[in-house]
Protein backbone atom coordinates (compact mmCIF):
# COMPACT_ATOMS: atom_id res chain seq x y z
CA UNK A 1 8.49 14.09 6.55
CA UNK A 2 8.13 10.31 8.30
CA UNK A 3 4.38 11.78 8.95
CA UNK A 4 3.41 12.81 5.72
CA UNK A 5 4.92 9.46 4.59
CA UNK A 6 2.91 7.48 6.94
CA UNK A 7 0.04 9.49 5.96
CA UNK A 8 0.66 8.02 1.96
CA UNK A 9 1.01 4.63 3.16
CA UNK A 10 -2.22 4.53 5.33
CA UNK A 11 -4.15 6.23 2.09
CA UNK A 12 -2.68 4.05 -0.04
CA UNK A 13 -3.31 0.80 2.01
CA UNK A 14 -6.76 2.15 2.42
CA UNK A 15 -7.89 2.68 -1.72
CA UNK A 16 -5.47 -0.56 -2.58
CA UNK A 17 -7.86 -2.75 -0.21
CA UNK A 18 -10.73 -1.12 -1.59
CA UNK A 19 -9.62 -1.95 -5.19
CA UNK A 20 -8.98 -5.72 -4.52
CA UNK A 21 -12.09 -5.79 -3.10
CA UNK A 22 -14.29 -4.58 -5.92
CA UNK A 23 -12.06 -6.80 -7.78
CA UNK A 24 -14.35 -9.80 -10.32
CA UNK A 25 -13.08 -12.85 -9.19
CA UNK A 26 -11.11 -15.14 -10.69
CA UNK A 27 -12.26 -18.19 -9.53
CA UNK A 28 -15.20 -19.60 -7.30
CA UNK A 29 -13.92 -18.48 -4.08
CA UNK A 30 -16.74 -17.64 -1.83
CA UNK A 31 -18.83 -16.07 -3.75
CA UNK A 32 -20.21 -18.80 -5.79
CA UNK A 33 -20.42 -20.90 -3.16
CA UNK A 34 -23.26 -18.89 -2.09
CA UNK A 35 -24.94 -18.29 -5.13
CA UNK A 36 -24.33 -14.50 -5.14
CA UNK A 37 -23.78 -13.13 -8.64
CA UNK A 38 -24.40 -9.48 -7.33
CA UNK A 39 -20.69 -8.72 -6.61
CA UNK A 40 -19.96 -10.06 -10.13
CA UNK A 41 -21.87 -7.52 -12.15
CA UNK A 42 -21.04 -4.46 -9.66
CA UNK A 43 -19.12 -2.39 -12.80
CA UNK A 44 -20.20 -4.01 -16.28
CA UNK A 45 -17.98 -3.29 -18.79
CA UNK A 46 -15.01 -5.32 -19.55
CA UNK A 47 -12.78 -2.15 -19.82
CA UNK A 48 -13.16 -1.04 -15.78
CA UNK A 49 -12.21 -4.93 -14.97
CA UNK A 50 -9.01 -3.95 -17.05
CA UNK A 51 -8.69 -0.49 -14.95
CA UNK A 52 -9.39 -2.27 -11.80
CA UNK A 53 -6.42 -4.33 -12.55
CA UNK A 54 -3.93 -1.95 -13.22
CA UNK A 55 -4.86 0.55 -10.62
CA UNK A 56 -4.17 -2.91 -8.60
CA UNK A 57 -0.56 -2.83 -9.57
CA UNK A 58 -0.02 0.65 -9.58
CA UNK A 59 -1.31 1.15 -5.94
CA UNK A 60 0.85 -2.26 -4.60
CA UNK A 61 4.12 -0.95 -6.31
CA UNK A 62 3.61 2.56 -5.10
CA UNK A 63 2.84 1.07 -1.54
CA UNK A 64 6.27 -0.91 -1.94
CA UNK A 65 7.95 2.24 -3.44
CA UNK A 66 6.84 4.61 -0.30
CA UNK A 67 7.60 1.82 1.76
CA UNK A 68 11.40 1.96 0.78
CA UNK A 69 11.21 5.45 0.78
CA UNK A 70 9.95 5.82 4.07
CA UNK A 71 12.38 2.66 5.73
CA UNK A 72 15.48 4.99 4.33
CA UNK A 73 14.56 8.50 5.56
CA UNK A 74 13.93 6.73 9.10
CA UNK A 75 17.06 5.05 8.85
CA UNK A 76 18.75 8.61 8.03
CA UNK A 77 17.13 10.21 10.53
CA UNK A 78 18.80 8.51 13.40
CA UNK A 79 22.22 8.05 11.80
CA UNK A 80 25.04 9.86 13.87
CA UNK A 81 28.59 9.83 12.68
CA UNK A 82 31.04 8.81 15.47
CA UNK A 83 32.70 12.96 15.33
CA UNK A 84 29.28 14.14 16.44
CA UNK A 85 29.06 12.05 19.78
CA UNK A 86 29.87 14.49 22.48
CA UNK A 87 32.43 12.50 24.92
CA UNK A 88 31.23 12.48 28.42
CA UNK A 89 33.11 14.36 31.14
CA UNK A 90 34.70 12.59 34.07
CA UNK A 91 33.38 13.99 36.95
């Protein structure tokens, strides 16, 4: 389960870094301060900038949700109750 849940959060790093990159910028950043207008024009239409931006926020709050997710069934996994700690012998 931890696996498959580390495999989620790697794919879902992966397409969110993608997406910020392909991302028009908001402001002059880097990219204007090299003349390049290429990056700018990569999609078109006004309606994918609005896609780009909520696929944004969908893939950071699922990363954040399987993050939880993932934190509690580790944290499950290796909880022992004090009744189910064998008591050492003696000798």
């Amino acid at each position: 389960m931890v696996t498959f849940l580390s495999i989620l959060i790697a794919l879902d790093s992966a397409m969110l870094i993608f997406v910020i990159l392909i991302q028009k910028p908001k402001g002059g950043g880097i990219d204007s301060t090299f003349g390049g207008l290429g990056a700018n024009q990569m999609l078109g239409a006004a309606k994918s900038v609005d896609f780009i931006e909520r696929l944004t926020w969908i893939l950071a709050i699922s990363l954040f949700v399987l993050s939880i997710i993932t934190a509690i069934v580790v944290g499950s996994v290796g909880t022992v109750s004090p009744g189910d700690v064998p008591l050492q012998s003696a000798g």
